[in-house]
Every structure is written in structure tokens, then in C-alpha cells.
Protein backbone atom coordinates (compact mmCIF):
# COMPACT_ATOMS: atom_id res chain seq x y z
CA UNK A 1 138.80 142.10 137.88
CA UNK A 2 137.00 139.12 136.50
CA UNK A 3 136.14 138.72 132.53
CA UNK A 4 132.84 136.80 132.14
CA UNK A 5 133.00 134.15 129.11
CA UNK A 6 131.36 136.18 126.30
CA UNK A 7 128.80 133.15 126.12
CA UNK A 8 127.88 133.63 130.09
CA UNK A 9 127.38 137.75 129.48
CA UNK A 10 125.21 137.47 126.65
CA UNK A 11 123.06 135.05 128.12
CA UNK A 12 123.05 136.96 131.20
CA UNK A 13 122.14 140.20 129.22
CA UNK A 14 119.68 138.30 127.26
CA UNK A 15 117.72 137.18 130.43
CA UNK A 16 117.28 140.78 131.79
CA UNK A 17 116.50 142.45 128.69
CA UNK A 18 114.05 140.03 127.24
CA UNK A 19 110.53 141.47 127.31
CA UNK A 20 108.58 138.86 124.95
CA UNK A 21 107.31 135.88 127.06
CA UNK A 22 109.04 132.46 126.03
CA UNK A 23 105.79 130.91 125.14
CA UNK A 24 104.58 133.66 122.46
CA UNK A 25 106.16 133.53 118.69
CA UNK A 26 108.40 136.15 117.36
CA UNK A 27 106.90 138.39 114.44
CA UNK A 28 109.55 136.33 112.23
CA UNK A 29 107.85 133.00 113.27
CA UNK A 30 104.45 134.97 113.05
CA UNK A 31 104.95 136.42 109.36
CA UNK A 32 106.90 133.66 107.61
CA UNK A 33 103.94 132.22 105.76
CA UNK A 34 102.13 134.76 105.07
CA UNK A 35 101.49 135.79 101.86
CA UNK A 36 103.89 138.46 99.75
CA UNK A 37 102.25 142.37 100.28
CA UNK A 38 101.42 142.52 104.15
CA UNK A 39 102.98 143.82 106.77
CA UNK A 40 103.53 140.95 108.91
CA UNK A 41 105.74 139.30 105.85
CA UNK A 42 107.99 142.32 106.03
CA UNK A 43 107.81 142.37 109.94
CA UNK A 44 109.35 138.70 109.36
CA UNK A 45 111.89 140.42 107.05
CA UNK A 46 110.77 140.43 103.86
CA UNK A 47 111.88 143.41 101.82
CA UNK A 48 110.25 143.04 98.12
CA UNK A 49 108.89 145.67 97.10
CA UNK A 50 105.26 144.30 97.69
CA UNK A 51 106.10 143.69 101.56
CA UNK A 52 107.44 147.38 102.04
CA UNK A 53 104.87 148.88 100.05
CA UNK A 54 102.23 147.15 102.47
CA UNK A 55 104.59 148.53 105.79
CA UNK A 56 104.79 152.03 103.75
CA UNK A 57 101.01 152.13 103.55
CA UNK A 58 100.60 151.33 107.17
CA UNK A 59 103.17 153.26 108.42
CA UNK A 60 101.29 156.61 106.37
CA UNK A 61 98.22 155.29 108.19
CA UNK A 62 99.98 155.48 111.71
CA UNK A 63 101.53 159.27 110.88
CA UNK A 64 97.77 160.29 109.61
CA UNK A 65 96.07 158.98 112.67
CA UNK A 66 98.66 160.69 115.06
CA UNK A 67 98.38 163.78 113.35
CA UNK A 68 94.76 163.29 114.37
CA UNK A 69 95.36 162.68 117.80
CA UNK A 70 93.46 158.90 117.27
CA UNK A 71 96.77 156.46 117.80
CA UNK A 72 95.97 154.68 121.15
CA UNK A 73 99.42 154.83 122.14
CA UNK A 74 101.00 153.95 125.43
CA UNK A 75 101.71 157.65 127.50
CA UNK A 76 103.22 158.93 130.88
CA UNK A 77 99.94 158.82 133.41
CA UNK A 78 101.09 161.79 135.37
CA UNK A 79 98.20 163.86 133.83
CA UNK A 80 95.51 161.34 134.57
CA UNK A 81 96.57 160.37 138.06
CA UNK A 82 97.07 164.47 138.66
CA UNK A 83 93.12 164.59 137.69
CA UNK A 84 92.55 161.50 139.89
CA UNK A 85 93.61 163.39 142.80
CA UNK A 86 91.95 166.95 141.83
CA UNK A 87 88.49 164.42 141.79
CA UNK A 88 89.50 162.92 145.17
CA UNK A 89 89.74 166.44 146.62
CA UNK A 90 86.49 167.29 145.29
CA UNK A 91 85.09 163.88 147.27
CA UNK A 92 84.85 161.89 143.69
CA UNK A 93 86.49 158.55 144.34
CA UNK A 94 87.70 155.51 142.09
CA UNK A 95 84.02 154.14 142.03
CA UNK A 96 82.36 157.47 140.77
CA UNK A 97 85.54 157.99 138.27
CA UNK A 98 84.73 153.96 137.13
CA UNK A 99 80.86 154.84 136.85
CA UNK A 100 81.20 157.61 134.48
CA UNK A 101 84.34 156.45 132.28
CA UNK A 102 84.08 153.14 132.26
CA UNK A 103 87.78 152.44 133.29
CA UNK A 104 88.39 149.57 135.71
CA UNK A 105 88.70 150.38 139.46
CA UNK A 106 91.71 148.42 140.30
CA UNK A 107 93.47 150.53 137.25
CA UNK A 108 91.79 154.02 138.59
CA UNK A 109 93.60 152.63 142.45
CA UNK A 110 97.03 151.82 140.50
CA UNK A 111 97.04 155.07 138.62
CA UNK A 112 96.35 157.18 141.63
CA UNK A 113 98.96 155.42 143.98
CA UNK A 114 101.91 156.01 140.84
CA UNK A 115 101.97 152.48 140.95
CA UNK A 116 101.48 152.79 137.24
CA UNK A 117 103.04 154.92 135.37
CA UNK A 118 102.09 154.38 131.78
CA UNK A 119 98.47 153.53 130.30
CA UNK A 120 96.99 154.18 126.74
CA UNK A 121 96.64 157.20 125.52
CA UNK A 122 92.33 156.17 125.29
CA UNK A 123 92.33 155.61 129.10
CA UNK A 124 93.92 158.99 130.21
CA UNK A 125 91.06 160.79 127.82
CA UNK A 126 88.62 158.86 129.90
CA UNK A 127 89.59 159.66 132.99
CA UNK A 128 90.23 163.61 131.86
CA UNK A 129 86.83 163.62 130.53
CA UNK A 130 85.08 163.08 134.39
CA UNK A 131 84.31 166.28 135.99
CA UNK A 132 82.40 167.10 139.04
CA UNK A 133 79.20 165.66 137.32
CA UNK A 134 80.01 161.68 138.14
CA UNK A 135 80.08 162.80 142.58
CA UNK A 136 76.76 162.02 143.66
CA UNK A 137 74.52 165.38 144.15
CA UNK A 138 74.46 165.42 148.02
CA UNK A 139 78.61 164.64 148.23
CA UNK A 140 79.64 168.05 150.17
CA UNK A 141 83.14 169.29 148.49
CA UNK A 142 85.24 172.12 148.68
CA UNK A 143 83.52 175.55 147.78
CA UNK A 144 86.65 177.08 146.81
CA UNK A 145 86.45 177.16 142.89
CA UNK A 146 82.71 177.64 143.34
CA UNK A 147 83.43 180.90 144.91
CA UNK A 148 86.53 181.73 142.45
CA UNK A 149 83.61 181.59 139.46
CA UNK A 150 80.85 183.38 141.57
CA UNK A 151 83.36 186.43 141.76
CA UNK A 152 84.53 186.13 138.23
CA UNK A 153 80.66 186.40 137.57
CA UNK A 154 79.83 189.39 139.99
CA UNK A 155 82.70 191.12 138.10
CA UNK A 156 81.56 190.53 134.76
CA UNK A 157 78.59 192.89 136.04
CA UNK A 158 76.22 190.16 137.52
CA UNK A 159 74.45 191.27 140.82
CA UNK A 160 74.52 188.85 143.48
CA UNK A 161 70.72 188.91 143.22
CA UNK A 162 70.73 188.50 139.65
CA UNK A 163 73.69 185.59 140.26
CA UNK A 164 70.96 183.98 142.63
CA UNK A 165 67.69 184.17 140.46
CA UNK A 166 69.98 182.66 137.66
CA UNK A 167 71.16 179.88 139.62
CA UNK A 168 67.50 178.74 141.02
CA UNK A 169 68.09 180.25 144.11
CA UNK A 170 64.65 183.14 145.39
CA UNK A 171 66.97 186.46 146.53
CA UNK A 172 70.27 185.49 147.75
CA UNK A 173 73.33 183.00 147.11
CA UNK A 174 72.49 180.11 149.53
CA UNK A 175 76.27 179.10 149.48
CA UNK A 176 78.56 178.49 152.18
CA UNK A 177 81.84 179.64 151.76
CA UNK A 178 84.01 176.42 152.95
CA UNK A 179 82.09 173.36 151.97
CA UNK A 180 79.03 173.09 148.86
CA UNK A 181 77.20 170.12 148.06
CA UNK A 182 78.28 168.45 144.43
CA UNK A 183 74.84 169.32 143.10
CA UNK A 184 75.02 172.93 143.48
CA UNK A 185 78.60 172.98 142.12
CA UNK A 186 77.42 172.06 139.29
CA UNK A 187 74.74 174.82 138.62
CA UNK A 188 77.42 177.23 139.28
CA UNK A 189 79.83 175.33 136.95
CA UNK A 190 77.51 174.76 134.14
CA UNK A 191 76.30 178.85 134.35
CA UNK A 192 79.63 179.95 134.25
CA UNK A 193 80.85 177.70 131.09
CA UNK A 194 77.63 178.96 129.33
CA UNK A 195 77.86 182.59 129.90
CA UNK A 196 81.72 183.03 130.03
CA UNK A 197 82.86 180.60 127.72
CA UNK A 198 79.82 180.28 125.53
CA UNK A 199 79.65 176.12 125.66
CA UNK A 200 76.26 173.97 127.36
């Protein structure tokens, strides 16, 4: 068995756990001259009691705006990339999803893949928040939840005539049972949320 010279192991363990690029200044080098009272004194390692007050006060800050759900935090994206894939289904690709929340399409792509696994908490809410509203009106998708909804409707005591007056259509559900276009998704989507859940 060979012993490594203590030196040799720590530099070797130093090398792979490093994270903070060579080039960029520790929060020691960072804080040292700033003034007594903020938190980037006491991140240098200042403990008066004016530095920890100033870390105490932020770190209350922190545990208010988690309690809030506001931190922007760094999360698992298993939830958004699950989403990603539910939109892909419903024919809403990476440039629709980028449209309507704004995050970029090379991140949408990485997040999809499971290429990458963590992102801020801000970008997962953005890519929760698109729904079949950002696919084009004419994309045809899967008329399987449509249909789930149109029964949960005609159950509730809606008439299928009824159903079809309410959703712009003259006497009958003009729906096929496989495939819908995005646009008439929608109608059925939106009626549903206002009459069974009470929202707009």
C-alpha cells in the first residue's frame, strides 16, 4: 500500500474540491476593508458585535423571504424539465416555452435533455407558469385531457348541446377524439377552470 506525503494529498484534494476560480478573490480578500457593521466584514471574519449584528439582520431577511417563497435559490429541475416534456407532448417546443417565459432556449434544450440538473428557483416558476396558451392556435395536440374535462363537464349536468353553445360551437361538439387543434384546447380549458374551479 502506498502513503502519499501529507503535502502531495492535500494538494491533490485541494485541486478536486476547489470550486472558486483562481482568478476571483475570496470573501476574506473581498471584506477586509470594508467598513465595521456589514456583512461582507464579518464574511471576512470579523466578529464584533457590529459585523454580526449586520449578518444577523441579513440572515432574518433570508429566513423572512423563504418563508415567503421569494429566495431565488438554486433547486433540483426535475419539476421543470417534467413540465418541459408534458409541453412537448402537447406540440409546445423550446421556442414557444422561450416566447412566453422569457427563459433562454439553449437553457429550455439543457433542462429537457437532464443535462442540467439544477437552475434557480425563478426559472422553474417560469417555465411552470407556460400552459397550453404559448402553442400557436392551429398546432394539432393530443385531445386526451380535452376529452377528460368535456366528461367531467357533461357530468356536472352540462348537456352536450349546452357544452357546445358554451364553447362557440352552433349544436354539437366539433371535436375529434384523438387529435384537437391548440386553439380549441384552450376554450375547453379556460370553460372548465371558470365553471369548476371558479378562476378566469
Amino acid at each position: 500500500m502506498t502513503i502519499l506525503n501529507p503535502a502531495v494529498r492535500n494538494s491533490r484534494k485541494g485541486s478536486r474540491c476547489s470550486v472558486r476560480p483562481a482568478h476571483l478573490k475570496s470573501a476574506a480578500e473581498l471584506g477586509a476593508h470594508k467598513p465595521h457593521g456589514t456583512r461582507m466584514r464579518y464574511m471576512a471574519g470579523c466578529k464584533c458585535m457590529l459585523c454580526r449584528a449586520a449578518n444577523s439582520s441579513y440572515e432574518t431577511g433570508r429566513a423572512a423571504l423563504r418563508r415567503q417563497g421569494l429566495v431565488n435559490g438554486i433547486i433540483s429541475a426535475k419539476r421543470a424539465q417534467a413540465h418541459l416534456v408534458k409541453l412537448s407532448k402537447m406540440g409546445i417546443g423550446r421556442r414557444a416555452v422561450h416566447a412566453a417565459s422569457g427563459v433562454n432556449k439553449s437553457i429550455i434544450r439543457l433542462i429537457r435533455k437532464g443535462t442540467r440538473t439544477h437552475i434557480r428557483k425563478n426559472t422553474e416558476r417560469r417555465i411552470l407558469a407556460v400552459t397550453i396558451s404559448a402553442a400557436r392556435p392551429h398546432t394539432v395536440i393530443s385531445a386526451a385531457r380535452v376529452w377528460a374535462l368535456i366528461k367531467k363537464l357533461l357530468k356536472s349536468g352540462f348537456s352536450k348541446r349546452a357544452l357546445a353553445m358554451r364553447l362557440g360551437y352552433k349544436n354539437s361538439l366539433q371535436l375529434n377524439e384523438n387529435r384537437v387543434i391548440a386553439k380549441n384546447a384552450v376554450k375547453v380549458f379556460r370553460f372548465y377552470k371558470l365553471i369548476m374551479q371558479g378562476g378566469e
